[in-house]
Every structure is written in C-alpha cells, then in structure tokens.
N, C-alpha and C. Protein backbone atom coordinates (compact mmCIF):
# COMPACT_ATOMS: atom_id res chain seq x y z
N UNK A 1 8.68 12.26 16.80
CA UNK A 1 8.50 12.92 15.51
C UNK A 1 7.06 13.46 15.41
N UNK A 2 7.10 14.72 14.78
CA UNK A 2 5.63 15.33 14.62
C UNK A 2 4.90 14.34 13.82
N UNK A 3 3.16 14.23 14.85
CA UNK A 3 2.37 13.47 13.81
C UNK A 3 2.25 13.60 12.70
N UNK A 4 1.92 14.70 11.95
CA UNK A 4 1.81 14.84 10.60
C UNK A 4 2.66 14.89 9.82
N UNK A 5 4.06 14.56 10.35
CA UNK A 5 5.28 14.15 9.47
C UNK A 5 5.16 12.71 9.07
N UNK A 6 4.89 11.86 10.26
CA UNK A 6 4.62 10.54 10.05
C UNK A 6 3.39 10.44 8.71
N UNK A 7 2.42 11.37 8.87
CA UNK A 7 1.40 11.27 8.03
C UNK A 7 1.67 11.02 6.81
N UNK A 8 2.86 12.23 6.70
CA UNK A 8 3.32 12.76 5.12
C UNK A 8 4.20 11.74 4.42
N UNK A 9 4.61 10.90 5.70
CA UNK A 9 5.76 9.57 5.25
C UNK A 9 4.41 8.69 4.42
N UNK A 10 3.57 8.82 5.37
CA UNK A 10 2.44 7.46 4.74
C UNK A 10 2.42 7.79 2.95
N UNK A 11 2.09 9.40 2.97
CA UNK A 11 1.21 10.21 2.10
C UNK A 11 2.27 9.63 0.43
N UNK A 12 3.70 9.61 0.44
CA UNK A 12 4.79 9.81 -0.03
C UNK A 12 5.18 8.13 -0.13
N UNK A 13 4.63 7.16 0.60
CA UNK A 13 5.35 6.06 0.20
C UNK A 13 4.87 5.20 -1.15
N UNK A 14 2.91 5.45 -0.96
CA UNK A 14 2.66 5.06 -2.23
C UNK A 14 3.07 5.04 -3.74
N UNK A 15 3.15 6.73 -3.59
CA UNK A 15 3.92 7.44 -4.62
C UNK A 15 5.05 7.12 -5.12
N UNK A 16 5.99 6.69 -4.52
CA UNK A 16 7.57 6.30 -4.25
C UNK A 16 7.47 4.86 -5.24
N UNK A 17 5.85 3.88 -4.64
CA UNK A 17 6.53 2.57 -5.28
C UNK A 17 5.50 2.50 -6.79
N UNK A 18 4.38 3.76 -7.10
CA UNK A 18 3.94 3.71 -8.03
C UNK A 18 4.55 4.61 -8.95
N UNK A 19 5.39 5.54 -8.73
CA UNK A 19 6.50 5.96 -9.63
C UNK A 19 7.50 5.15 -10.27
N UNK A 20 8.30 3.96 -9.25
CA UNK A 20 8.76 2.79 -9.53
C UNK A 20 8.26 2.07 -10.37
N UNK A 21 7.06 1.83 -10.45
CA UNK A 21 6.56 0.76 -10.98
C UNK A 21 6.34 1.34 -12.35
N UNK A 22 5.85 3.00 -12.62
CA UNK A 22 5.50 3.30 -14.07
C UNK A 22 6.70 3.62 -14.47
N UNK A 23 7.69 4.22 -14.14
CA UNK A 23 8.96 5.08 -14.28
C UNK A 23 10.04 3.90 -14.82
N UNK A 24 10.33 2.91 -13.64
CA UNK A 24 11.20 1.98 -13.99
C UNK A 24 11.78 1.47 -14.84
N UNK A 25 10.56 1.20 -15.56
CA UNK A 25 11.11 0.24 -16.67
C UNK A 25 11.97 1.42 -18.10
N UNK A 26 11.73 2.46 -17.64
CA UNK A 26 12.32 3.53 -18.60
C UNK A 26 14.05 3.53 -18.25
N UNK A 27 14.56 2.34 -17.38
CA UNK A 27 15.95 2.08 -17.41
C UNK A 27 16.39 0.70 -17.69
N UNK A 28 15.13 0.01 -18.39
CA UNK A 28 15.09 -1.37 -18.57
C UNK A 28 14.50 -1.28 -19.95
N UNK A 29 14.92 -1.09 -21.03
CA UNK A 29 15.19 -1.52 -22.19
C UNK A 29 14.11 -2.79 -22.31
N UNK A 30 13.00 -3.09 -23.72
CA UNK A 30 12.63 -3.96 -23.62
C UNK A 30 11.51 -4.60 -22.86
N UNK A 31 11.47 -3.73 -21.35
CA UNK A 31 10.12 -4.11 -20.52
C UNK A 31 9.01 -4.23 -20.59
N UNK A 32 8.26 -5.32 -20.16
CA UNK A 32 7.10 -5.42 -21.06
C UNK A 32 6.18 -5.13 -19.88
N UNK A 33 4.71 -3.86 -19.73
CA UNK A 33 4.62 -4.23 -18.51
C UNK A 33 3.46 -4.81 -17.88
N UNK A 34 3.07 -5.29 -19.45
CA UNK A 34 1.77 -6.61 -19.48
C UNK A 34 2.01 -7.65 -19.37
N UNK A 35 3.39 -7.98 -19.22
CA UNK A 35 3.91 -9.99 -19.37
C UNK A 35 4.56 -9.71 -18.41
N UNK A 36 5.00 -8.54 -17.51
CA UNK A 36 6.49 -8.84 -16.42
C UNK A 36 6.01 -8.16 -15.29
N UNK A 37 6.24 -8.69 -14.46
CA UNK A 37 5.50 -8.16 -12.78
C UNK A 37 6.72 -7.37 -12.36
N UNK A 38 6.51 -6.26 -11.74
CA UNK A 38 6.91 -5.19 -11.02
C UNK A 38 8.56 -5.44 -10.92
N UNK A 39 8.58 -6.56 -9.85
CA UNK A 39 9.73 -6.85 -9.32
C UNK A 39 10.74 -7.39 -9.90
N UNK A 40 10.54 -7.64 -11.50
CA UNK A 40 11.57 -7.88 -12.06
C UNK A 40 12.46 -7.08 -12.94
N UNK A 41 11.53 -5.52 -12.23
CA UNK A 41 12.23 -4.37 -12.43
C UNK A 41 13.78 -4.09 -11.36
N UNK A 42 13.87 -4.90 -10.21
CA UNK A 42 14.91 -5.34 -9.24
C UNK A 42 15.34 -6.43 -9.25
N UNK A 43 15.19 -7.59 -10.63
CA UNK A 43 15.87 -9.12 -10.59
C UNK A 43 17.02 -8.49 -11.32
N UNK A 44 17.59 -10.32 -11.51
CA UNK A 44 19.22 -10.29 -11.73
C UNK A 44 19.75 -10.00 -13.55
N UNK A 45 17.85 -9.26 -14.27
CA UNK A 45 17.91 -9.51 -15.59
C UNK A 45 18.06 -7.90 -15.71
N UNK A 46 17.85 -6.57 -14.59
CA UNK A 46 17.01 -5.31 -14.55
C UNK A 46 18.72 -5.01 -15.29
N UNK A 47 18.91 -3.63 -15.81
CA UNK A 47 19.81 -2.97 -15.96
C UNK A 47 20.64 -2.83 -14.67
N UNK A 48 19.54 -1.98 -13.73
CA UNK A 48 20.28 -1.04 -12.91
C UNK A 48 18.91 -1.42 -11.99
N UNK A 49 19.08 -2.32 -11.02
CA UNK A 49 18.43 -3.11 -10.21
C UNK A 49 17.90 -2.48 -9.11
N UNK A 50 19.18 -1.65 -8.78
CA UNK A 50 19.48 -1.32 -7.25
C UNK A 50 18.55 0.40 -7.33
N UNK A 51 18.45 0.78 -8.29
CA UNK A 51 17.38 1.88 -8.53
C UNK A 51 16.01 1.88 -7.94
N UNK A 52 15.55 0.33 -8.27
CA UNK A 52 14.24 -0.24 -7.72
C UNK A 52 14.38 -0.68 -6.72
N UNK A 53 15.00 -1.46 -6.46
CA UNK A 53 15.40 -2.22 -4.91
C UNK A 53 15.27 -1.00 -3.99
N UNK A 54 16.61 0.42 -3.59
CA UNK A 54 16.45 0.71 -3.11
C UNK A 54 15.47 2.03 -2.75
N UNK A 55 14.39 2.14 -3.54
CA UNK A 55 13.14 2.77 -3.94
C UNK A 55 12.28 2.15 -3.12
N UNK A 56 12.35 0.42 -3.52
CA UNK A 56 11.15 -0.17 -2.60
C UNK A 56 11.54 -0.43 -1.55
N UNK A 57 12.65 0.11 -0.53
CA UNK A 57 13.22 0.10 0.72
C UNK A 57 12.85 0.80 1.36
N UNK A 58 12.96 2.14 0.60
CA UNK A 58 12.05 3.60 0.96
C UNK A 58 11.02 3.34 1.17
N UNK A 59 9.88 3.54 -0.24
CA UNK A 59 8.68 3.39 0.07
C UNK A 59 8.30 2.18 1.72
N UNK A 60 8.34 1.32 1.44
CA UNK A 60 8.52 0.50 2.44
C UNK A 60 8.64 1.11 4.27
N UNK A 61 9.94 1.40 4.26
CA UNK A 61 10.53 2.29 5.38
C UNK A 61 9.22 3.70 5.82
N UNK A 62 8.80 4.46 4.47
CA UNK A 62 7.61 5.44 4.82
C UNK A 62 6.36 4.96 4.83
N UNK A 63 6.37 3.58 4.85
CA UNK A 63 5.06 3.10 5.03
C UNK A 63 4.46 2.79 6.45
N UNK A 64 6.11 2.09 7.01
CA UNK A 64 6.23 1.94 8.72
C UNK A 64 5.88 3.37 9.47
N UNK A 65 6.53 4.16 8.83
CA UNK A 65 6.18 5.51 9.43
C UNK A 65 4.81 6.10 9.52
N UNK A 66 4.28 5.86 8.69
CA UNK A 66 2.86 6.15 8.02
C UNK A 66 2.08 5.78 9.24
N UNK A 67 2.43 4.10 9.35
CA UNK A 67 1.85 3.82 9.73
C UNK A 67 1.34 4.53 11.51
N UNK A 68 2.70 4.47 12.04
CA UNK A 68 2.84 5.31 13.19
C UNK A 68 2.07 6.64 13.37
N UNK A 69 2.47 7.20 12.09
CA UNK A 69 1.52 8.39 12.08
C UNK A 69 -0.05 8.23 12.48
N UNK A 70 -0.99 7.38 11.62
CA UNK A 70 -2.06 6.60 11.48
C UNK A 70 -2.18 6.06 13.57
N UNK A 71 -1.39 5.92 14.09
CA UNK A 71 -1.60 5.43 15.24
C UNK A 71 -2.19 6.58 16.22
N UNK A 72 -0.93 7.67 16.06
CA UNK A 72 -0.95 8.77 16.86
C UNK A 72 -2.15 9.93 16.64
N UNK A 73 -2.93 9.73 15.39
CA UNK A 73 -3.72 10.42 15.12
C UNK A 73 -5.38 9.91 15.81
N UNK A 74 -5.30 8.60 16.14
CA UNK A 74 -6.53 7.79 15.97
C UNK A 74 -6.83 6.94 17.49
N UNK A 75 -5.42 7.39 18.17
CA UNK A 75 -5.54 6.46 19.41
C UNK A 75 -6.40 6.93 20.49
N UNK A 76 -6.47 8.20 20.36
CA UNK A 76 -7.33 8.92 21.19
C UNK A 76 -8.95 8.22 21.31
N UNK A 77 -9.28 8.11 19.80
CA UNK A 77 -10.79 7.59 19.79
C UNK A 77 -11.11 6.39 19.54
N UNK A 78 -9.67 5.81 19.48
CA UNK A 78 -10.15 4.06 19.22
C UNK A 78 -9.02 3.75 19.65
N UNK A 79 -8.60 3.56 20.83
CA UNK A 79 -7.14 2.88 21.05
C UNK A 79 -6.78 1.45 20.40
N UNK A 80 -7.45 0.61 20.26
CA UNK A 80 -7.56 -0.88 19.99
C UNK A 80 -7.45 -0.63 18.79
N UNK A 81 -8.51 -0.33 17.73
CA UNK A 81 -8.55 -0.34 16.72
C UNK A 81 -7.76 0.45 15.47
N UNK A 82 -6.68 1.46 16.24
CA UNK A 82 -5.88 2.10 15.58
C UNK A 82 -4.57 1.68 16.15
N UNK A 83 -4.35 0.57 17.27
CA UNK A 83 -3.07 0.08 17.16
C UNK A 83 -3.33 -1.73 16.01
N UNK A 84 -4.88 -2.06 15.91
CA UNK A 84 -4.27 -3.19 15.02
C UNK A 84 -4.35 -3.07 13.34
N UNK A 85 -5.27 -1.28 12.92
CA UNK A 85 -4.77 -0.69 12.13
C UNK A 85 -3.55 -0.35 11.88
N UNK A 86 -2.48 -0.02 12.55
CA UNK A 86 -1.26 0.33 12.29
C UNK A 86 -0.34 -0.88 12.17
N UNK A 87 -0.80 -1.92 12.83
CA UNK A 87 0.07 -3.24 12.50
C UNK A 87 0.54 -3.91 11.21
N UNK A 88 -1.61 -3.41 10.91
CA UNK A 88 -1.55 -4.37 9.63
C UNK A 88 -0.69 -4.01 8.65
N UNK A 89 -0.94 -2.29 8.21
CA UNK A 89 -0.29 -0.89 7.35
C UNK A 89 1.01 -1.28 8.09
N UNK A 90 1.60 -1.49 8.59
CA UNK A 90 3.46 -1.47 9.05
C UNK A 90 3.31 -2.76 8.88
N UNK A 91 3.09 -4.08 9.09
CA UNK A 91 3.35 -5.05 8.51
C UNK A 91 3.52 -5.36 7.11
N UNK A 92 2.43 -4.81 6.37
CA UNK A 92 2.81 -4.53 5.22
C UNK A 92 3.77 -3.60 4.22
N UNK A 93 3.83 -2.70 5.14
CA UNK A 93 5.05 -1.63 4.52
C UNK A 93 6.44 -2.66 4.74
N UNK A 94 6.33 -3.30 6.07
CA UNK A 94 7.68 -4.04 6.03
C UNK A 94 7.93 -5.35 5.13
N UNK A 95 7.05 -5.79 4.60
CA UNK A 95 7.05 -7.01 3.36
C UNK A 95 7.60 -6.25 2.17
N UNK A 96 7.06 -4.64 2.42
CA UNK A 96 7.41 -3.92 1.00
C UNK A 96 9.43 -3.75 0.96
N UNK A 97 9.52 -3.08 2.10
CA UNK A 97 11.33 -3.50 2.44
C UNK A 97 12.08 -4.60 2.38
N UNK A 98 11.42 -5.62 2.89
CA UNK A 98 12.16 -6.78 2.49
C UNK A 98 12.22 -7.20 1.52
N UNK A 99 11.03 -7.00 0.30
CA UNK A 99 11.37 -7.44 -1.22
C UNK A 99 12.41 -6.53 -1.94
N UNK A 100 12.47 -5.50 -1.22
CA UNK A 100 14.00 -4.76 -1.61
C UNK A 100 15.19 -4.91 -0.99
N UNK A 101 15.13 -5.83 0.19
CA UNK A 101 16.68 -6.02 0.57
C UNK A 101 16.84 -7.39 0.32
N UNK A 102 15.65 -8.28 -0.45
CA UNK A 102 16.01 -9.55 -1.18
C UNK A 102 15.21 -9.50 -2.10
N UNK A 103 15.92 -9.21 -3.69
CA UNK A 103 15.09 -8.96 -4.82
C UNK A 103 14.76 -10.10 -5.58
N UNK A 104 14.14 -10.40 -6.40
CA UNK A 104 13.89 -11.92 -6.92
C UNK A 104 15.50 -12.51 -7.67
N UNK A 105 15.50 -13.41 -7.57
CA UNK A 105 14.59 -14.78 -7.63
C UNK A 105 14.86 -14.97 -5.69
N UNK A 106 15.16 -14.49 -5.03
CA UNK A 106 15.69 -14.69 -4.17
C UNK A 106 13.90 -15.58 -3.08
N UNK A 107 13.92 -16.07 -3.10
CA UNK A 107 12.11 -16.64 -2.11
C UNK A 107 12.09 -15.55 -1.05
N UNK A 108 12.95 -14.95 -0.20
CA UNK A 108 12.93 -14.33 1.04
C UNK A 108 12.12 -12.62 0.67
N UNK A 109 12.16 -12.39 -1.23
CA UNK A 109 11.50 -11.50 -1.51
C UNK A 109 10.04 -11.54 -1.54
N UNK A 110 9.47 -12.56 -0.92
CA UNK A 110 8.00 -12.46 -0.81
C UNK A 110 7.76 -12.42 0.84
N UNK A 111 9.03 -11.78 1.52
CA UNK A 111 8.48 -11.70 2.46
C UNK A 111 7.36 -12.82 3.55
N UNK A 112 7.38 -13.86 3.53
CA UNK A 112 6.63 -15.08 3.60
C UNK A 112 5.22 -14.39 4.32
N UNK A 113 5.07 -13.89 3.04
CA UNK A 113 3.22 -13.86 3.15
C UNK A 113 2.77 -12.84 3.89
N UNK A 114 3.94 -11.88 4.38
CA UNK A 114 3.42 -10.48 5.12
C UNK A 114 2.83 -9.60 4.71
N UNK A 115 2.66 -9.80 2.98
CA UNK A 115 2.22 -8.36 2.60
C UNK A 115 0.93 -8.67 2.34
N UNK A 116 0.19 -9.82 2.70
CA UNK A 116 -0.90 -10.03 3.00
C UNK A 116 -1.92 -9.65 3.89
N UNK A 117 -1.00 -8.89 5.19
CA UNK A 117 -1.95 -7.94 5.76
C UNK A 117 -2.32 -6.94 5.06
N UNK A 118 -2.38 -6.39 4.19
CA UNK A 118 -2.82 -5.08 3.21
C UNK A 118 -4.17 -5.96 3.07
N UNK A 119 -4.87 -7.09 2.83
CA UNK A 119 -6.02 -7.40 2.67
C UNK A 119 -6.99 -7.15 3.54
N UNK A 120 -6.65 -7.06 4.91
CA UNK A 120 -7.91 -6.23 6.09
C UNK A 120 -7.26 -5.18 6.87
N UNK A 121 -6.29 -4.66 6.20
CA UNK A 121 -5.97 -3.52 6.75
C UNK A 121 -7.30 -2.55 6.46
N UNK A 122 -7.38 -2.19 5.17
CA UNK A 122 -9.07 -1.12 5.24
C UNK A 122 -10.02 -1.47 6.37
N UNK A 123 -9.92 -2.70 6.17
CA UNK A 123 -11.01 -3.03 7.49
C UNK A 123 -11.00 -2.33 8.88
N UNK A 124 -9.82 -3.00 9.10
CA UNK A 124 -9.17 -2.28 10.65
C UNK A 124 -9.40 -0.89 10.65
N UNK A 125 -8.99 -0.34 9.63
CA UNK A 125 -8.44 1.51 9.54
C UNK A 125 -10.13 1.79 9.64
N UNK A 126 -11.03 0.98 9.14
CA UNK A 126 -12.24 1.95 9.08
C UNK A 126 -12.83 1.50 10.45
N UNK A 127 -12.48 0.19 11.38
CA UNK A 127 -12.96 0.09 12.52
C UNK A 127 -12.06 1.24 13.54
N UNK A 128 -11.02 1.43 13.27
CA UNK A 128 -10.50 2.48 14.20
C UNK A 128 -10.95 4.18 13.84
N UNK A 129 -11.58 4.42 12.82
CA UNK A 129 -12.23 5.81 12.45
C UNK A 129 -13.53 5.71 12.90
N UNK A 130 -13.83 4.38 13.85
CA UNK A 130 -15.23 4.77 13.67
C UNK A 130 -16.27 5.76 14.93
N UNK A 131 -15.23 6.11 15.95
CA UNK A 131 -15.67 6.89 16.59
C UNK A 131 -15.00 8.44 16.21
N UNK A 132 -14.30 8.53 14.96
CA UNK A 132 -13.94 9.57 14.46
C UNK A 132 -14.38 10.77 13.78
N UNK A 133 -15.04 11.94 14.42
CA UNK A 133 -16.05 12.52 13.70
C UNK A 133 -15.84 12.92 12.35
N UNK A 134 -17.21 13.32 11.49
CA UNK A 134 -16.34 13.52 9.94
C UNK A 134 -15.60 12.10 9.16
N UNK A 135 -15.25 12.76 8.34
CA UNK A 135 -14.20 11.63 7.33
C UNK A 135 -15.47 10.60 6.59
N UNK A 136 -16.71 11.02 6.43
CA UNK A 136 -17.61 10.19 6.20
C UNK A 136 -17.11 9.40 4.39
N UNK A 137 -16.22 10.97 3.51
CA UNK A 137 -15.98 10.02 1.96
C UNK A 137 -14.75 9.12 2.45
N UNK A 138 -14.09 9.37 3.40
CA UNK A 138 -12.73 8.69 3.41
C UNK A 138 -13.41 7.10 4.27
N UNK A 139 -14.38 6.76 4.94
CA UNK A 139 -14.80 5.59 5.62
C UNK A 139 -15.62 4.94 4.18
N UNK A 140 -16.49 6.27 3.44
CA UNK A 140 -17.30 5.29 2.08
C UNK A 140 -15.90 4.52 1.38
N UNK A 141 -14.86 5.51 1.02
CA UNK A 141 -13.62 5.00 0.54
C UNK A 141 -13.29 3.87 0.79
N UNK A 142 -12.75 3.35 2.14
CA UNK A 142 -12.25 2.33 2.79
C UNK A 142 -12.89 1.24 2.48
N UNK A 143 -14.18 1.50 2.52
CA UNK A 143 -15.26 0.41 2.04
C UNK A 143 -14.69 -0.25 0.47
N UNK A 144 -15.36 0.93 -0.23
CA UNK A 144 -14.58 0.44 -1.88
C UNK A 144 -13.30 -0.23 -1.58
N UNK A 145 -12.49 0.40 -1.03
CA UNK A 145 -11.36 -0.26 -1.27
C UNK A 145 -11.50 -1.47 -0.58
N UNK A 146 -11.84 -1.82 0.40
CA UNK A 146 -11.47 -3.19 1.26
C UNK A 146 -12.45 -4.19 0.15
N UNK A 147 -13.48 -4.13 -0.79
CA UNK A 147 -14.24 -4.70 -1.70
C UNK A 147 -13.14 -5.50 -2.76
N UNK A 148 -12.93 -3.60 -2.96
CA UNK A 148 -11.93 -3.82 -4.03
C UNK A 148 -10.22 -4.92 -4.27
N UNK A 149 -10.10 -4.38 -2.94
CA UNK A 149 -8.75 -5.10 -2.55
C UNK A 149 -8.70 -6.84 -2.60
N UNK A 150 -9.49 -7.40 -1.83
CA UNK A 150 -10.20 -8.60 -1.75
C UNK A 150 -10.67 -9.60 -2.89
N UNK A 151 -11.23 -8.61 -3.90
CA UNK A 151 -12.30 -8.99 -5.21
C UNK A 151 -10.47 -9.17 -6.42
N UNK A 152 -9.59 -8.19 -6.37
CA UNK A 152 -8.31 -8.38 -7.04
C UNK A 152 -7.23 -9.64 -6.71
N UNK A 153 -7.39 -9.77 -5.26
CA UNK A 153 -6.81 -11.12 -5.12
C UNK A 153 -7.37 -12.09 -5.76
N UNK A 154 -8.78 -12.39 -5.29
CA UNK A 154 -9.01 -13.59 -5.36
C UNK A 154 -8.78 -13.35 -7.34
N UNK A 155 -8.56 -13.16 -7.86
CA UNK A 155 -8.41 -12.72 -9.08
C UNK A 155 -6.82 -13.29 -9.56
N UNK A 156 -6.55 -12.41 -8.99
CA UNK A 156 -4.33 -13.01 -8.88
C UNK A 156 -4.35 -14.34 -8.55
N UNK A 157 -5.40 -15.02 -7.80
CA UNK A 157 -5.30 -16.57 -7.23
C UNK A 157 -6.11 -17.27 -8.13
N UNK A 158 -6.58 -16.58 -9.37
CA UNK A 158 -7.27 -17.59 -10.50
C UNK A 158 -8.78 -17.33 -10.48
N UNK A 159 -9.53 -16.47 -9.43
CA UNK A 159 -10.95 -16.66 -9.20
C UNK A 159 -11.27 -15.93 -10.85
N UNK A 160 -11.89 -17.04 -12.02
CA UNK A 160 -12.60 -16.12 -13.23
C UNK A 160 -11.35 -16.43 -14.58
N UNK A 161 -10.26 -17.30 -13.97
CA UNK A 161 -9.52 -17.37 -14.68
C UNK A 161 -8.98 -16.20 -15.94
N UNK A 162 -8.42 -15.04 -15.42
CA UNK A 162 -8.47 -14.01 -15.54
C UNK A 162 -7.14 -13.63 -15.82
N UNK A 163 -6.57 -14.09 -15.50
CA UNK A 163 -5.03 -13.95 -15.44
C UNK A 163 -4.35 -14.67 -16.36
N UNK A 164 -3.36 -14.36 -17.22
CA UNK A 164 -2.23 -15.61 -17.61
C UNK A 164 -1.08 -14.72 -17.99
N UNK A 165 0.21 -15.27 -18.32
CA UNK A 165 1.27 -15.05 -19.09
C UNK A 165 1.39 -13.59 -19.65
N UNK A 166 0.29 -13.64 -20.47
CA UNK A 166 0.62 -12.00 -21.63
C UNK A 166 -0.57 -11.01 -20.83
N UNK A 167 -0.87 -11.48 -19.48
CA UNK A 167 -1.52 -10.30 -18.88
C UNK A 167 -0.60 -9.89 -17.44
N UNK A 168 -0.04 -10.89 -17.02
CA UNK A 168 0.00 -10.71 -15.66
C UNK A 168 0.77 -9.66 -15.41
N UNK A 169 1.85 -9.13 -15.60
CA UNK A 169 2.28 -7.79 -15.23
C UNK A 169 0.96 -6.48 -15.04
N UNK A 170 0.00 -6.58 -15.99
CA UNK A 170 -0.96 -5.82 -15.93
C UNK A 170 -2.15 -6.13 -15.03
N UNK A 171 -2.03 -6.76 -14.19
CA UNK A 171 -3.35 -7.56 -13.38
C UNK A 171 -2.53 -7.08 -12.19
N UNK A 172 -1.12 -7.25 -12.46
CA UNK A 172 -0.21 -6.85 -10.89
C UNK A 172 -0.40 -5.63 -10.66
N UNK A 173 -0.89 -4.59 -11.81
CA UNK A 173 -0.48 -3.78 -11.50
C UNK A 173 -2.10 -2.83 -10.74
N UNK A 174 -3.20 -3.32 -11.42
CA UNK A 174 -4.27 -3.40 -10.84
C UNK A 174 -4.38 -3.69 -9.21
N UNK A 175 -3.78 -4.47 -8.86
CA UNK A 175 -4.07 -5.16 -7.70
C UNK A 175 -3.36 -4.45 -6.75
N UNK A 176 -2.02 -3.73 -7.08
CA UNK A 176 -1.35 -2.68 -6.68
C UNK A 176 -2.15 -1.63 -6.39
N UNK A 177 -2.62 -0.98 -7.84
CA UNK A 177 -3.66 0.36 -7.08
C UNK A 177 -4.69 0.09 -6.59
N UNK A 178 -5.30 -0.99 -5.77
CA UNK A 178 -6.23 -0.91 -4.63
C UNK A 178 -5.31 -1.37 -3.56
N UNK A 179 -4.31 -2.18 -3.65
CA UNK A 179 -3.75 -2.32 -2.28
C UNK A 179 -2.62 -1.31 -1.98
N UNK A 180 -2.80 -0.64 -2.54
CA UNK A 180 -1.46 0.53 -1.76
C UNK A 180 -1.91 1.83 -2.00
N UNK A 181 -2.48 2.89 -2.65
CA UNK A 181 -2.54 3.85 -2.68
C UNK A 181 -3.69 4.26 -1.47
N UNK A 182 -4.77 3.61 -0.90
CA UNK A 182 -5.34 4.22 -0.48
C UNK A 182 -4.91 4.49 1.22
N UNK A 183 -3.47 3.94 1.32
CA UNK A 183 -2.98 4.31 2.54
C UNK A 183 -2.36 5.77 2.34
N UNK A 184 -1.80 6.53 0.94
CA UNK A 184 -2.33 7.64 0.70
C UNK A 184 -2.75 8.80 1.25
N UNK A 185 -3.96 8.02 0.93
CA UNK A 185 -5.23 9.11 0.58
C UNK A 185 -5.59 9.29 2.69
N UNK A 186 -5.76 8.02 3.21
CA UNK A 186 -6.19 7.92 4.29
C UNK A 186 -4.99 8.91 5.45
N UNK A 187 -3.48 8.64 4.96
CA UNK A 187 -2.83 9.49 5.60
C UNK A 187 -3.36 11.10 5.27
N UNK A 188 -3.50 11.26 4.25
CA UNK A 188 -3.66 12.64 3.56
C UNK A 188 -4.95 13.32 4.13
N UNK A 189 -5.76 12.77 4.75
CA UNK A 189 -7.22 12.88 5.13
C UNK A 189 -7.04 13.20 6.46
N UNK A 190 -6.05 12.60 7.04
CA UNK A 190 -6.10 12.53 8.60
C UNK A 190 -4.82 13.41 9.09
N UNK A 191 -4.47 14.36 8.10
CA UNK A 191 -3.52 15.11 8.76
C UNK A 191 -4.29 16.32 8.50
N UNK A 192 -5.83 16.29 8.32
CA UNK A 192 -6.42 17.65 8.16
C UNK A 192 -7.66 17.36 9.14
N UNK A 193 -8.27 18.82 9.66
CA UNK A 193 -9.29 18.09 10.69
C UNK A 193 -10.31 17.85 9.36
N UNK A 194 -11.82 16.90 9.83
CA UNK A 194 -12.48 17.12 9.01
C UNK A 194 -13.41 18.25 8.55
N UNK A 195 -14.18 18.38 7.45
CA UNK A 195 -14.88 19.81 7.14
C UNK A 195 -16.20 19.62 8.28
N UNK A 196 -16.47 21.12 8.05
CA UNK A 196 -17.94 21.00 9.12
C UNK A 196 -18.61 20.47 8.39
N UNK A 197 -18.59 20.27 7.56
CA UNK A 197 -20.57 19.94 6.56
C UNK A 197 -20.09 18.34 6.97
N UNK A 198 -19.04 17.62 6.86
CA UNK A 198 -18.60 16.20 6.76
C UNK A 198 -19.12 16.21 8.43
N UNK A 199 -18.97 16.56 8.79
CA UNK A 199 -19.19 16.39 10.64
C UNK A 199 -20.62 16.57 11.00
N UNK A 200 -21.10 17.51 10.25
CA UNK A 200 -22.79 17.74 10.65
C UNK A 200 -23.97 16.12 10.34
N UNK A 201 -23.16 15.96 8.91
CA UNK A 201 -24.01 14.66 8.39
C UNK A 201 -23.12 13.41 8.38
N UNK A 202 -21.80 12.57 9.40
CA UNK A 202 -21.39 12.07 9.39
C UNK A 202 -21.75 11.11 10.28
C-alpha cells in the first residue's frame, strides 16, 4: 500500500475516535460527559452501542495502519527507532480495537494494559525523527506532548487528587487529547517533505 495512504489512515483515526467521543452521546439520551467515561458510550446501558464499538474498531484498525505508514516513511533514517516507534503507535491502536470488539463491562475491554504504550510512544517517534531533516515544530511538538501525555496520567492515577465521580468523564477526555491526536498531526507532517526555512535552522 502507498506510504502516504498509510499516513492518511494514521491522519483519520484520531478523528474517527474524537468524533465518537463528542458526537456519541447525541444517540444516548441523558449522557453526561463530565461523570461518564467514553466507553460507556459502547456498554450494555448505550442506546445503540454498536455505533461506538464499531467506530472504535476503525479508528483502532487506522491506527495500525498509521502506524505502518510512520515506519515506511522513517526507516530510511532511523531504522531502529522507527520500527520501535511504530510498535508502540500499533500497539496502541490495537488496545483501541479490542475495547471495541469487547465493550465494557466486559475486563478484556482494557485490553490488559496495551494502550499504555501511547505513554512513550512520543518518545520513540521523536528518537526515530532524529536524523530527519526539518520537522523542527513537529519534534518541539512531540516534546509537549510526551510532557503532556505523562503529566495527564499520573493525574487519572490520583497524582493532585484531581479527579473524582462528577469530573471523571471530563479528565478522560483531557487525557485523550494528548494521547491520541498527536499521532495526527505527526502522520500529517510526514506525508509532506519538510519546508526549506524548517531545514535551514533545524
């Protein structure tokens, strides 16, 4: 498959599960989306379950792709570091599929702890760009985000006691836009060469 198709899978999966996530509940009556986390837009309480479920199958499925894309673009100048970039980004796209082919309450929807590579995936992706000329806002990016990504967990795990009951749908959803969109942006970046001025001072 053409690289930059794979790209466009990456570019398109974010989108897919943050449309889900704002869109959704507009077939769920009642949703609250400061007290109710994402996925119980696909439990056994949703209207029409299988809307979300098989949304986050997709997204998921174009994340694996993405990821591939992300390989074929980057192997040239970092072989190592753009195949354990692509692991992390496809490991995680595939935690994102499996919480859609087992939706809650089901335990097998957390994927046992896979979608936890999204926490040094930035890392990886910016060690495999780093003999990559150019892309200097998309590596400052990676940075923020891998800060960012990191600083939201420990957050979801209580760091600041920050979280409870009548927030957590809204803390999920935070923690979402640093751990998923900027695979995005990074596909979207790397299916273009970079600019000259980014290359002169990069």
């Amino acid at each position: 498959m053409n690289r930059n198709i794979l790209l466009g899978c990456g570019v398109a999966a974010p989108l897919i599960y943050l449309g889900l996530a704002a869109g959704g509940a507009l077939l769920f009556p009642g949703y609250d989306h400061s007290t109710q986390v994402i996925s119980e837009l696909g439990g056994p309480d949703a209207p029409h379950p299988m809307v979300f479920n098989l949304g986050l199958m997709a997204a998921g499925a174009l994340t694996v792709l993405g990821a591939a894309g992300l390989f074929l673009r980057l192997r040239g100048e970092a072989w190592l570091g753009a195949l354990l970039a692509t692991l992390a980004i496809a490991t995680f796209g595939a935690s994102i599929l499996i919480g859609g082919v087992f939706p809650l309450p089901d335990p097998r929807h957390l994927a046992w702890g896979l979608g936890y590579a999204a926490q040094i995936a930035p890392l990886l992706t910016l060690w495999a760009l780093r003999k990559t000329p150019g892309h200097a806002r998309l590596k400052g990016f990676l940075v923020f985000d891998l800060i960012l990504v990191n600083l939201a967990l420990a957050v979801m795990f209580g760091v600041g006691d920050l979280v409870g009951p009548d927030n957590l749908g809204l803390w999920q959803r935070l923690y979402d836009l640093a751990v998923y969109p900027w695979i995005g942006v990074t596909a979207l970046c790397l299916m273009r060469p970079p600019a000259r001025l980014s290359q002169r001072f990069a």
